[in-house]
N, C-alpha and C. Protein backbone atom coordinates (compact mmCIF):
# COMPACT_ATOMS: atom_id res chain seq x y z
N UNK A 1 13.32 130.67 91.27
CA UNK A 1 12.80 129.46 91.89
C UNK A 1 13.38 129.31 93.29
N UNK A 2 12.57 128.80 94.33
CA UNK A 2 13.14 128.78 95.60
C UNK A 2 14.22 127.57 95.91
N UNK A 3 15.04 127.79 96.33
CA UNK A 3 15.70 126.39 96.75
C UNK A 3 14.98 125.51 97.90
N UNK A 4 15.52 124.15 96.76
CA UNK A 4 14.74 122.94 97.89
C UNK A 4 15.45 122.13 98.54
N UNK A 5 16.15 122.85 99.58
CA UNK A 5 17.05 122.14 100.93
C UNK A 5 16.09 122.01 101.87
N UNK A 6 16.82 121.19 102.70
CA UNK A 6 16.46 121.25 103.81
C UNK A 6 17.36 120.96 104.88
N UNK A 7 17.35 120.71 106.40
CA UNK A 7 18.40 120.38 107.05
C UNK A 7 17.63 120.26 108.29
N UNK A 8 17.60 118.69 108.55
CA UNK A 8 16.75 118.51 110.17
C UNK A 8 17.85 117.55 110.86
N UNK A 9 17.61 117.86 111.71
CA UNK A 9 18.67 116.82 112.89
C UNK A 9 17.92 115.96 113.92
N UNK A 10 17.79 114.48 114.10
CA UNK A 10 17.05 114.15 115.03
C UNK A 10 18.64 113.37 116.06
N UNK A 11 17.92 113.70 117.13
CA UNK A 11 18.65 113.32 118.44
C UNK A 11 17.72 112.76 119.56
N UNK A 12 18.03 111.31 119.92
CA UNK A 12 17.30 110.19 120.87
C UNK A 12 18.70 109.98 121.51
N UNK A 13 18.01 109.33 122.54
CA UNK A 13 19.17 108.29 123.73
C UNK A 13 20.20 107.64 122.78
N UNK A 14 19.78 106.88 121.54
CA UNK A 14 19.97 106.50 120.69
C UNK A 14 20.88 106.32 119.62
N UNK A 15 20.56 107.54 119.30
CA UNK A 15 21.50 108.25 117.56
C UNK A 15 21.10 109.66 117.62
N UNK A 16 22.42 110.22 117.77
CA UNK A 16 22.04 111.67 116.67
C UNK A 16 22.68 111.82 115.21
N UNK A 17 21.17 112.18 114.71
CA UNK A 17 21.59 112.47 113.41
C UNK A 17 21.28 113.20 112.73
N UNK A 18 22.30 113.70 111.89
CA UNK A 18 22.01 115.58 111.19
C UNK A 18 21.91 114.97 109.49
N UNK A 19 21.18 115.44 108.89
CA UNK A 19 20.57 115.22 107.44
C UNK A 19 20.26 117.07 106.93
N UNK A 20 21.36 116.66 105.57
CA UNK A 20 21.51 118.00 104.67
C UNK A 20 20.97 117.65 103.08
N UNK A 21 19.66 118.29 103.19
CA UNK A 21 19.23 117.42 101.38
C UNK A 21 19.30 118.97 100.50
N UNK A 22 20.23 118.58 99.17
CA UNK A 22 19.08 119.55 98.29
C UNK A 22 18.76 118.42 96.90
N UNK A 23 17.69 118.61 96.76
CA UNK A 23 16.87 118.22 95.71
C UNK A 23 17.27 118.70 94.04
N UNK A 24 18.13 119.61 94.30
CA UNK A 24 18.51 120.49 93.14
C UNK A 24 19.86 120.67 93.03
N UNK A 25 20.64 119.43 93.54
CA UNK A 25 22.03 119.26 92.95
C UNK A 25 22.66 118.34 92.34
N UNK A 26 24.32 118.50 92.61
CA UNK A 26 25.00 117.71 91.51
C UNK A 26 25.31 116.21 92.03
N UNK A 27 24.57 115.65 93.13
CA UNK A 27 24.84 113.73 92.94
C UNK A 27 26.10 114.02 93.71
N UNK A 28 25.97 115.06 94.67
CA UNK A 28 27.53 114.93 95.47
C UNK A 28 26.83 114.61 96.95
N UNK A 29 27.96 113.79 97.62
CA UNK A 29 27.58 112.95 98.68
C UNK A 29 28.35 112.95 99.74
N UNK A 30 28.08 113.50 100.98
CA UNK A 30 28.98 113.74 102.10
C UNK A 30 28.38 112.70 103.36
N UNK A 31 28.87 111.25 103.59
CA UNK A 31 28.33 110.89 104.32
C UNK A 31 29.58 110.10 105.52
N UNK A 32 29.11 110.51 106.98
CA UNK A 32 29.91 109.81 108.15
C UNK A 32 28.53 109.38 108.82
N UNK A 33 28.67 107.63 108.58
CA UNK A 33 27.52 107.67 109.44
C UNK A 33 28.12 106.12 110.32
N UNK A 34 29.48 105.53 110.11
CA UNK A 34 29.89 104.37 110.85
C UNK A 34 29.15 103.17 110.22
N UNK A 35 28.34 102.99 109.13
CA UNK A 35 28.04 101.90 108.45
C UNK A 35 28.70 101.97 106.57
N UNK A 36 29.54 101.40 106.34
CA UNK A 36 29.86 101.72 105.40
C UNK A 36 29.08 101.33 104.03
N UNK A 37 28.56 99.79 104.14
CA UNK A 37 27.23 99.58 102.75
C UNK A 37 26.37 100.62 102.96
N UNK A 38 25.71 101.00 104.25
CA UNK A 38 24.45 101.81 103.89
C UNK A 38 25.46 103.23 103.24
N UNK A 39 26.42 103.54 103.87
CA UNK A 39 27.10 105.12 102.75
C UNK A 39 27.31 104.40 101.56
N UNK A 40 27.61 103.38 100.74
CA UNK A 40 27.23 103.47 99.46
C UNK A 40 26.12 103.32 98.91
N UNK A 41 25.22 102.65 99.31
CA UNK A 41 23.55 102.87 98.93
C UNK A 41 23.26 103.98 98.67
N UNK A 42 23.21 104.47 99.83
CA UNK A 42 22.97 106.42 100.14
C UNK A 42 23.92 107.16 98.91
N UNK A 43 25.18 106.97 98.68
CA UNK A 43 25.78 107.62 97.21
C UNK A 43 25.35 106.92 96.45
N UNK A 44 24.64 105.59 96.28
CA UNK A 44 24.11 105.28 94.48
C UNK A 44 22.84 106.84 94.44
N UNK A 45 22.10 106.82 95.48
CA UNK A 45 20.75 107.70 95.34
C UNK A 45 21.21 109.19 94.86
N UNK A 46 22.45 109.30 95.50
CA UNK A 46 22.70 110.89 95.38
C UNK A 46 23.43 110.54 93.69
N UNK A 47 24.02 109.74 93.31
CA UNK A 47 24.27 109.88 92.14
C UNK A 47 23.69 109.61 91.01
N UNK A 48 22.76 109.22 91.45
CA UNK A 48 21.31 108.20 90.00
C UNK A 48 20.46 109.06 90.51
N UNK A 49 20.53 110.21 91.85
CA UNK A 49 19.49 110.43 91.64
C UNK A 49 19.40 112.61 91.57
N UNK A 50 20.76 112.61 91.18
CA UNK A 50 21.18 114.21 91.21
C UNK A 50 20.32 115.02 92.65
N UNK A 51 21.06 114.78 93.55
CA UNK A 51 20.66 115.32 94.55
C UNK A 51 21.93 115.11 95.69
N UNK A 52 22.12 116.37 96.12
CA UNK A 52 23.36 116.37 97.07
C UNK A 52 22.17 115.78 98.69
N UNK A 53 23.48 115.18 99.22
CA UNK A 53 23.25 114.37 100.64
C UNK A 53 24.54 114.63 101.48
N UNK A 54 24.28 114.89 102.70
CA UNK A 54 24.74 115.03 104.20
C UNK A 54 24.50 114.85 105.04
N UNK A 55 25.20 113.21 105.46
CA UNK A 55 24.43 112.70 106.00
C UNK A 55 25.33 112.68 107.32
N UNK A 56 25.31 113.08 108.70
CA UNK A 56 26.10 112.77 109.86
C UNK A 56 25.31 111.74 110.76
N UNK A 57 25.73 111.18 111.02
CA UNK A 57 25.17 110.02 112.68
C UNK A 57 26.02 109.51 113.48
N UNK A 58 25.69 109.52 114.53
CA UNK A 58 26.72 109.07 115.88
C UNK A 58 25.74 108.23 116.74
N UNK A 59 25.73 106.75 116.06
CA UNK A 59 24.86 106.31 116.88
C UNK A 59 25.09 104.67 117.70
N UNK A 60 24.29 103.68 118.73
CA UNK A 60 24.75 102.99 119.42
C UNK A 60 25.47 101.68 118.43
N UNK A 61 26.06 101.90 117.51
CA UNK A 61 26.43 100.61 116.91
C UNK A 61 26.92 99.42 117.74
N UNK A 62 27.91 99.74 118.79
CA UNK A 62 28.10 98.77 119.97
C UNK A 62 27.02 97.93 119.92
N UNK A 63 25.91 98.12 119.79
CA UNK A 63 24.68 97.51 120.38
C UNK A 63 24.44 97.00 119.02
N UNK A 64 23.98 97.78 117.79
CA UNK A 64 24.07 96.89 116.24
C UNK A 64 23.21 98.46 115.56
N UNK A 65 23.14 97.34 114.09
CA UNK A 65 22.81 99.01 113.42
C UNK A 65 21.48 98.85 112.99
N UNK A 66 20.79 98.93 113.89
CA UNK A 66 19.38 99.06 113.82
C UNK A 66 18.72 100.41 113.89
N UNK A 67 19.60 100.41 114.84
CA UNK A 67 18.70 102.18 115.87
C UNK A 67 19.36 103.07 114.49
N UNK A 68 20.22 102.87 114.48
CA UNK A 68 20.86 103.97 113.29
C UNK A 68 20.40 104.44 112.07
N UNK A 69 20.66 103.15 111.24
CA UNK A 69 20.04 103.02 109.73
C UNK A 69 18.21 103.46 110.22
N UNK A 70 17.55 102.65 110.63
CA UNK A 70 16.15 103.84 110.87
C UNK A 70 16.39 104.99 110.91
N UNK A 71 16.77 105.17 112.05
CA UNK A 71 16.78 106.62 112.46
C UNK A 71 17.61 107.58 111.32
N UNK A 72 17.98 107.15 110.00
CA UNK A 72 18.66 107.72 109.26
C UNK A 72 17.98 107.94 107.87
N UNK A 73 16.80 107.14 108.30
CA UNK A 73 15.46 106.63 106.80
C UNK A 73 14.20 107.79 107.80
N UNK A 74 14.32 108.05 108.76
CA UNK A 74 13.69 108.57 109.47
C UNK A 74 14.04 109.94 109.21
N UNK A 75 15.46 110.45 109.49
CA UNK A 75 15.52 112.13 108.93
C UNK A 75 15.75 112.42 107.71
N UNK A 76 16.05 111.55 106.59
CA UNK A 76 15.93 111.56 105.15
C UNK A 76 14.52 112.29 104.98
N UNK A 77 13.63 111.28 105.66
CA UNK A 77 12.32 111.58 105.23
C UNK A 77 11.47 112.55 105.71
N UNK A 78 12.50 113.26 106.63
CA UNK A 78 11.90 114.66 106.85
C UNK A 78 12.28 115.47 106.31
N UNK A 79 13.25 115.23 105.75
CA UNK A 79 14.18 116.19 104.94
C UNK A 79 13.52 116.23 103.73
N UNK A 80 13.34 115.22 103.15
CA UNK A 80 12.25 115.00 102.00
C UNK A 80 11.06 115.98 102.38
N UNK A 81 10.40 115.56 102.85
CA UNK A 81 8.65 116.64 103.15
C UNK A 81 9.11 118.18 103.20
N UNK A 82 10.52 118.37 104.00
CA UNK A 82 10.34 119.83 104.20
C UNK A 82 11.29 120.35 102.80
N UNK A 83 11.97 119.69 102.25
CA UNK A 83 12.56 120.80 101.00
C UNK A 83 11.46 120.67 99.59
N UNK A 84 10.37 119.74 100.15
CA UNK A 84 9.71 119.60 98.80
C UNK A 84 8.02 120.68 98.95
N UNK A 85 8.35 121.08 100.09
CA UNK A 85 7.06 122.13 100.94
C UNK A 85 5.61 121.53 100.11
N UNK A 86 4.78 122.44 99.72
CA UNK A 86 3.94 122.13 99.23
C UNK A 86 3.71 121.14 98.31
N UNK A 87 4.85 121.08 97.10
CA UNK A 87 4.93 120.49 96.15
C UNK A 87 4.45 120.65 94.85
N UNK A 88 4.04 121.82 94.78
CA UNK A 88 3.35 122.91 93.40
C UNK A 88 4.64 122.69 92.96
N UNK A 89 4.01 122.49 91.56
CA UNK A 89 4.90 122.17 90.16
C UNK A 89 5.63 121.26 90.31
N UNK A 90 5.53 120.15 91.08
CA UNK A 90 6.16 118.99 90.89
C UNK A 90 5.83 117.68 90.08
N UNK A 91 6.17 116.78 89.54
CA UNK A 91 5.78 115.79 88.90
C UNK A 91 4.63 114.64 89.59
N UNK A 92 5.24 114.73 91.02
CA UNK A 92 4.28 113.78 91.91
C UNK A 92 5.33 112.02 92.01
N UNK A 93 5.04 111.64 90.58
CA UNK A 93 5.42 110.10 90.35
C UNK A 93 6.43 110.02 90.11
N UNK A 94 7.41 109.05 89.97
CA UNK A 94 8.32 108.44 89.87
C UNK A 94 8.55 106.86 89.81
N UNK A 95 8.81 106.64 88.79
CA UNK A 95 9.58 105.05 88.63
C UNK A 95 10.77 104.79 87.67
N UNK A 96 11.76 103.55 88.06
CA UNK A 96 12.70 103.00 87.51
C UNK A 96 12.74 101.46 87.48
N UNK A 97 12.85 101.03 86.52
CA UNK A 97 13.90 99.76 86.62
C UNK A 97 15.35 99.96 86.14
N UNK A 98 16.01 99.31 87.41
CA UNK A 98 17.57 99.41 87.05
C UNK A 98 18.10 98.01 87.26
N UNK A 99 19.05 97.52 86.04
CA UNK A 99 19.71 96.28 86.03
C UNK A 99 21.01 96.30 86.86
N UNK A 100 21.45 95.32 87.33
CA UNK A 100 23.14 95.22 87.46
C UNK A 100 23.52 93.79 87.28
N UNK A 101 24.09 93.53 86.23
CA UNK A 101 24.07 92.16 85.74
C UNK A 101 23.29 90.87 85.98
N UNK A 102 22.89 90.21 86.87
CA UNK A 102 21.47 88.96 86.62
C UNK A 102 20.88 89.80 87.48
N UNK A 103 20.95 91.04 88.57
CA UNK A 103 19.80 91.71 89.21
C UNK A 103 19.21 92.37 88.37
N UNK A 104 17.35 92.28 88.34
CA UNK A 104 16.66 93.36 88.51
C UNK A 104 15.93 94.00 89.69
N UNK A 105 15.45 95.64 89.88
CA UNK A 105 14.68 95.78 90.62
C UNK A 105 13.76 97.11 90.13
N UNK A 106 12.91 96.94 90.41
CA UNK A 106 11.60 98.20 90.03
C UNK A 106 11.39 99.38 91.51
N UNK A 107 11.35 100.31 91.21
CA UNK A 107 11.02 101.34 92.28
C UNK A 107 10.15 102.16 91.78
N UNK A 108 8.76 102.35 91.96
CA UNK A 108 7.51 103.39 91.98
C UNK A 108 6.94 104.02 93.19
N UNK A 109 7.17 105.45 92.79
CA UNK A 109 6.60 106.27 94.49
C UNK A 109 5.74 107.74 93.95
N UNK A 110 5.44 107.87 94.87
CA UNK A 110 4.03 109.06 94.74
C UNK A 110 4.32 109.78 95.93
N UNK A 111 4.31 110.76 95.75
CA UNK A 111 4.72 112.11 96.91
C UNK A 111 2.79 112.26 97.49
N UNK A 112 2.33 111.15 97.50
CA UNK A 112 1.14 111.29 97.84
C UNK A 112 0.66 111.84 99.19
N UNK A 113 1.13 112.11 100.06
CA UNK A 113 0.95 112.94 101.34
C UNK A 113 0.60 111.40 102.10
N UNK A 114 0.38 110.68 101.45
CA UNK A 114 0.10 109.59 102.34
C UNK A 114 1.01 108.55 102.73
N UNK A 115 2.05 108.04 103.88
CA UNK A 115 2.53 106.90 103.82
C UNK A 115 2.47 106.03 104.13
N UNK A 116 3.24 104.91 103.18
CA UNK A 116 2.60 103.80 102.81
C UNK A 116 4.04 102.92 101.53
N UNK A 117 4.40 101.95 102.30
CA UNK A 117 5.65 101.12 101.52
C UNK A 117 5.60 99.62 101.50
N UNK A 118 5.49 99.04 100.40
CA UNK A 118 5.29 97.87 99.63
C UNK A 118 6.95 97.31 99.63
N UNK A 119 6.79 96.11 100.34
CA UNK A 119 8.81 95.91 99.90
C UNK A 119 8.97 94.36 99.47
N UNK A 120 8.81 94.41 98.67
CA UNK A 120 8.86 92.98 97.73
C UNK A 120 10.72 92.63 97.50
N UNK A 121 11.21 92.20 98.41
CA UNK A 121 12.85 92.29 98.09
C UNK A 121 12.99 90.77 99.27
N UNK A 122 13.65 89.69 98.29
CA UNK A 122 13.97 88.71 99.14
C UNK A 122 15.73 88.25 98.45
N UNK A 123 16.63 88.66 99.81
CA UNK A 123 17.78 88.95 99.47
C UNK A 123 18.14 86.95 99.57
N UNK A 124 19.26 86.78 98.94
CA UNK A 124 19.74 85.44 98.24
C UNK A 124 20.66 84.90 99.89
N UNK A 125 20.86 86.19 100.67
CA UNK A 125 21.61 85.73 102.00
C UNK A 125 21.51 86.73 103.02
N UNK A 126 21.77 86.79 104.46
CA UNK A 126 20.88 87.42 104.91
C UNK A 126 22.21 88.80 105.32
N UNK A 127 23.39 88.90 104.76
CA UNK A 127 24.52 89.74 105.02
C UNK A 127 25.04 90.13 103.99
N UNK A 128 25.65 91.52 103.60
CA UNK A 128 26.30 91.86 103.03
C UNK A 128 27.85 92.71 103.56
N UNK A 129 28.76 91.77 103.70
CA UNK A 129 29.77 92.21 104.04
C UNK A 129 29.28 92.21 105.96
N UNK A 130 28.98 93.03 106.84
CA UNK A 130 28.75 93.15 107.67
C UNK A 130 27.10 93.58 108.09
N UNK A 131 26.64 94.18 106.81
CA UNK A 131 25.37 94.47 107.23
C UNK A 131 24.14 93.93 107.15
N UNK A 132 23.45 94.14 108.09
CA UNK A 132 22.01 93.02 108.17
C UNK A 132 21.30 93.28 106.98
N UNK A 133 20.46 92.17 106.10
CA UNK A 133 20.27 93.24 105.17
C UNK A 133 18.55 93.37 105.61
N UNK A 134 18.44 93.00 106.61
CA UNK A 134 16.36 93.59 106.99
C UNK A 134 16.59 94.98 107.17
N UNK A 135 17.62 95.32 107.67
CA UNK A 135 17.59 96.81 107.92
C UNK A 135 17.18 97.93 106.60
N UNK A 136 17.23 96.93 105.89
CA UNK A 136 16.54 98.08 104.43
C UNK A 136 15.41 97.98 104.30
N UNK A 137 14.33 97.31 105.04
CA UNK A 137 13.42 97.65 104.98
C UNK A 137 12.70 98.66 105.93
N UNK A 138 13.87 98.19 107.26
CA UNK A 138 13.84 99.34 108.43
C UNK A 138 13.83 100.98 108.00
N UNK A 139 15.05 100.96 106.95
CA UNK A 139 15.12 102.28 106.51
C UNK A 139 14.11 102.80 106.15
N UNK A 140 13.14 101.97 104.61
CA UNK A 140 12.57 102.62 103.58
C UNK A 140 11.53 102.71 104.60
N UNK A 141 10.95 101.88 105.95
CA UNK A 141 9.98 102.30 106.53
C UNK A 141 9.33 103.64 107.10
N UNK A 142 10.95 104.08 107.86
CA UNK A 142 11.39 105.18 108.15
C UNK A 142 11.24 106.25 107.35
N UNK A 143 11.80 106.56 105.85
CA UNK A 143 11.59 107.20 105.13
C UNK A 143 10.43 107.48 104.57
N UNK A 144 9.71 106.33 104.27
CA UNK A 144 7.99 106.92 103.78
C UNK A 144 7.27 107.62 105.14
N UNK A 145 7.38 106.68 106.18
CA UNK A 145 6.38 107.43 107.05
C UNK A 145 6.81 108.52 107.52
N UNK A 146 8.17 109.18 106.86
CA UNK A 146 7.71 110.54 107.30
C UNK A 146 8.02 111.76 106.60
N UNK A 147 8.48 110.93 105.38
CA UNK A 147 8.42 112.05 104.15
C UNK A 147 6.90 112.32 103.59
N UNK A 148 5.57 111.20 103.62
CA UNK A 148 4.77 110.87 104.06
C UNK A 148 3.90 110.67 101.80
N UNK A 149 5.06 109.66 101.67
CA UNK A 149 4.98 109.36 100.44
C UNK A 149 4.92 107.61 100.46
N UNK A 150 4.46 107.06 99.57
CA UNK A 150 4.00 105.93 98.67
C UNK A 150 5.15 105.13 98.02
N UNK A 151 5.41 104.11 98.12
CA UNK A 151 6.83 103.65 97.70
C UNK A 151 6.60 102.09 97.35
N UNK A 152 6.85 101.95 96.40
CA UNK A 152 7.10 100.14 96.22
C UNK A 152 8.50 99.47 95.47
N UNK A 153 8.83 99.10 96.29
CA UNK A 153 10.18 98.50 95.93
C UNK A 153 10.17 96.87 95.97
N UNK A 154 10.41 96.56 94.37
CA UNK A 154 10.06 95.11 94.01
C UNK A 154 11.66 94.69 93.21
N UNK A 155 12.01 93.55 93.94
CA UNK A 155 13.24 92.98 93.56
C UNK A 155 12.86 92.46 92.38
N UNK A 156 12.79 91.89 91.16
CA UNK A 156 11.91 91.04 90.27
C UNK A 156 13.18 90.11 89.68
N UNK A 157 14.52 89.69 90.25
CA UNK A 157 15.06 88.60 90.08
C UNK A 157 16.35 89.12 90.64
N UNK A 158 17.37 88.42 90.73
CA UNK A 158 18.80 88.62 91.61
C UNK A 158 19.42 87.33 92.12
N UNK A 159 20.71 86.93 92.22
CA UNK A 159 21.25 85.62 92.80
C UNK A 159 22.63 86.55 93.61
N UNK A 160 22.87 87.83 93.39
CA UNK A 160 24.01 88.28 93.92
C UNK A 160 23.33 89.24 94.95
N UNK A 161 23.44 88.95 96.25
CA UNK A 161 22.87 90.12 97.05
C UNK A 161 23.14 91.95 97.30
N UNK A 162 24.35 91.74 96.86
CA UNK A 162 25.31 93.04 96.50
C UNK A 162 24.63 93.70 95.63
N UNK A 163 24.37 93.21 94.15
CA UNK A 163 23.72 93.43 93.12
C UNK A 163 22.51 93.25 93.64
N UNK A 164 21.79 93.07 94.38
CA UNK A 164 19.78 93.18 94.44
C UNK A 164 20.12 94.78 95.31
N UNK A 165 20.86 94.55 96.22
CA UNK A 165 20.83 96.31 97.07
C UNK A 165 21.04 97.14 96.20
N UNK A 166 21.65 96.97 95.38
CA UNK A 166 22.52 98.11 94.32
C UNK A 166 21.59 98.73 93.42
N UNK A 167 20.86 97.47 93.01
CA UNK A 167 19.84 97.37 91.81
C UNK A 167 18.84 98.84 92.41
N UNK A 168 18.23 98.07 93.63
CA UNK A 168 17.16 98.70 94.65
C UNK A 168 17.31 100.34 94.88
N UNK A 169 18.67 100.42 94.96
CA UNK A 169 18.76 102.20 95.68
C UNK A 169 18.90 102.63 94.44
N UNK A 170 19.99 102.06 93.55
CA UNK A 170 20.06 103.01 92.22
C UNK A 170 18.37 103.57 91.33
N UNK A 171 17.76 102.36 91.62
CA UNK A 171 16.68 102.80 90.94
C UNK A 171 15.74 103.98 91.99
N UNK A 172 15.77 103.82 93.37
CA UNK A 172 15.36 104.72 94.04
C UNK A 172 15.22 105.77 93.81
N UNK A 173 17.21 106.28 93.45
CA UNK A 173 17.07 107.47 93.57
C UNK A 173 16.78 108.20 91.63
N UNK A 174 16.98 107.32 90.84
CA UNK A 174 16.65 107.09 89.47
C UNK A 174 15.07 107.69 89.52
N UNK A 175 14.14 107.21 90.63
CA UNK A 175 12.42 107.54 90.48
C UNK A 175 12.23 108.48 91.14
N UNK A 176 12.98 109.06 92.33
CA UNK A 176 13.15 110.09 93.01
C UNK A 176 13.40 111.25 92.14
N UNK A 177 14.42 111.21 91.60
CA UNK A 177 14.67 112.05 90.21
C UNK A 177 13.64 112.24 89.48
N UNK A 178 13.11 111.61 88.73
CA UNK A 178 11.79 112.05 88.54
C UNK A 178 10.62 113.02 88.82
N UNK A 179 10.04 112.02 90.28
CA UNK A 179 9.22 112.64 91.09
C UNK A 179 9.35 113.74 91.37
N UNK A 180 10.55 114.17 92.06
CA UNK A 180 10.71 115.84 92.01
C UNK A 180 11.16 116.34 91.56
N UNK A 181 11.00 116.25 89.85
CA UNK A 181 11.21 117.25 89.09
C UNK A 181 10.67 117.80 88.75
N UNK A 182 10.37 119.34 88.30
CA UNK A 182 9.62 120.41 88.26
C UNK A 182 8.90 119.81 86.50
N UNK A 183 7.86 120.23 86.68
CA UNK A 183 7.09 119.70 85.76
C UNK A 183 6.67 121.41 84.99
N UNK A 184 6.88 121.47 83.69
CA UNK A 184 7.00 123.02 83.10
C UNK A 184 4.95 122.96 82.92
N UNK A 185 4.49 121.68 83.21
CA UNK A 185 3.19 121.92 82.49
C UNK A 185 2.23 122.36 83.44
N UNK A 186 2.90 122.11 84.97
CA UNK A 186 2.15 122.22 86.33
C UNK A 186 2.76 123.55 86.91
N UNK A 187 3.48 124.33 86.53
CA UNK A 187 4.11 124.97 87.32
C UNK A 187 3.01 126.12 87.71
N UNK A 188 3.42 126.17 89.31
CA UNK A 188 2.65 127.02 90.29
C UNK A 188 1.17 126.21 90.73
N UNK A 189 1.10 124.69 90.21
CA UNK A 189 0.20 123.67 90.06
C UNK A 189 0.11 122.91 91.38
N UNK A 190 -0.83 122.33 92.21
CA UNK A 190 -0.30 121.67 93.11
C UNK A 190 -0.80 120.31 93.03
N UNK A 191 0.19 118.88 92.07
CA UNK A 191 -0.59 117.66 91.07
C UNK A 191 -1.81 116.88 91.85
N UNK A 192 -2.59 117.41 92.63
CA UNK A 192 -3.70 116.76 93.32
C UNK A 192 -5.19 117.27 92.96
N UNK A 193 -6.47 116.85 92.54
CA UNK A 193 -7.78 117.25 92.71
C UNK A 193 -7.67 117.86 93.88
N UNK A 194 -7.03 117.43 95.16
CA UNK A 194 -7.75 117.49 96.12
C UNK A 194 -6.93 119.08 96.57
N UNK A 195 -5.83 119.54 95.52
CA UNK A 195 -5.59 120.91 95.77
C UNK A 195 -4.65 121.29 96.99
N UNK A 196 -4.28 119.87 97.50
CA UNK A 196 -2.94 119.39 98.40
C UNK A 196 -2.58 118.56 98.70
N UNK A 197 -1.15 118.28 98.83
CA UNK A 197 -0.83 116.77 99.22
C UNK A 197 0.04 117.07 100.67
């Protein structure tokens, strides 16, 4: 079976940032990126979602973490499209619900070639510890449009904002897991009528 890494680096005025995915590991997580909630988000995915991450960025935080966290949902999601190539013998779908005590949240996505993200998440305050929390929608924006997949992420109750983020990525990478897992019934299959995604 071929390995499904990948490794793209994007560099703007901005942020540079280097992204190391494989799809086919052990939930180990190497991340320097100067925001510390988004590096644990990013390790719930690599660990709920068995997939090693490397994530580097050097970007204008002085200024705030906008440019960054995008631009970090932005090479995820290229990293995504290119270690998943065609996508013969893959599952396609993916979903989770994951609890963390009064949070729930639901995550369903489709490696549909098409992107496109639904974000039903209304956080209880607008900070966690230091970080903005709109910027997660900044991310997941980033990430669908250019892994160029289908995503809906629905909070469906929460009073602890800590616990609604937590809820959100764990299940992410929980449906991610899924989605690209090799499917024994498709293999050499590519899951579309249309014979590509």
């Amino acid at each position: 079976m071929a390995d499904r890494i990948a490794t793209v680096e994007r560099n703007t005025a901005e942020t540079r940032i280097s992204v190391t995915l494989n799809l086919d590991g052990a939930g180990q997580a190497r991340l320097d990126t100067g925001i510390p909630f988004l590096e644990h988000m990013l390790d719930q995915v690599c660990r709920h979602g068995m997939v090693d991450l490397d994530v580097r960025a050097d970007g204008d935080l002085h200024i705030d973490d906008h440019h960054t966290v995008e631009d970090i949902g932005i090479t995820l999601g290229q990293a995504l499209r290119e270690a998943l190539g065609d996508k013969r013998g893959i599952v396609r779908y993916g979903h989770a619900y994951v609890p963390l005590d009064e949070a729930l949240s639901r995550v369903v996505m489709d490696f549909s070639g098409r992107p496109g993200l639904v974000y039903r998440v209304d956080f209880p305050r607008a900070r966690i510890a230091a970080f903005d929390v709109d910027l997660f929608r900044e991310f997941f924006q980033g990430l669908v449009n250019h892994a160029a997949m289908t995503l809906h992420i629905d909070n469906l109750r929460g009073d602890n904002a800590h616990h609604v983020a937590e809820t959100m990525f764990k299940a992410f990478g929980r449906a991610l897991r899924a989605a690209v897992s090799r499917d024994p019934a498709m293999t050499g299959v590519i899951p579309s009528t249309k014979g590509a995604l």
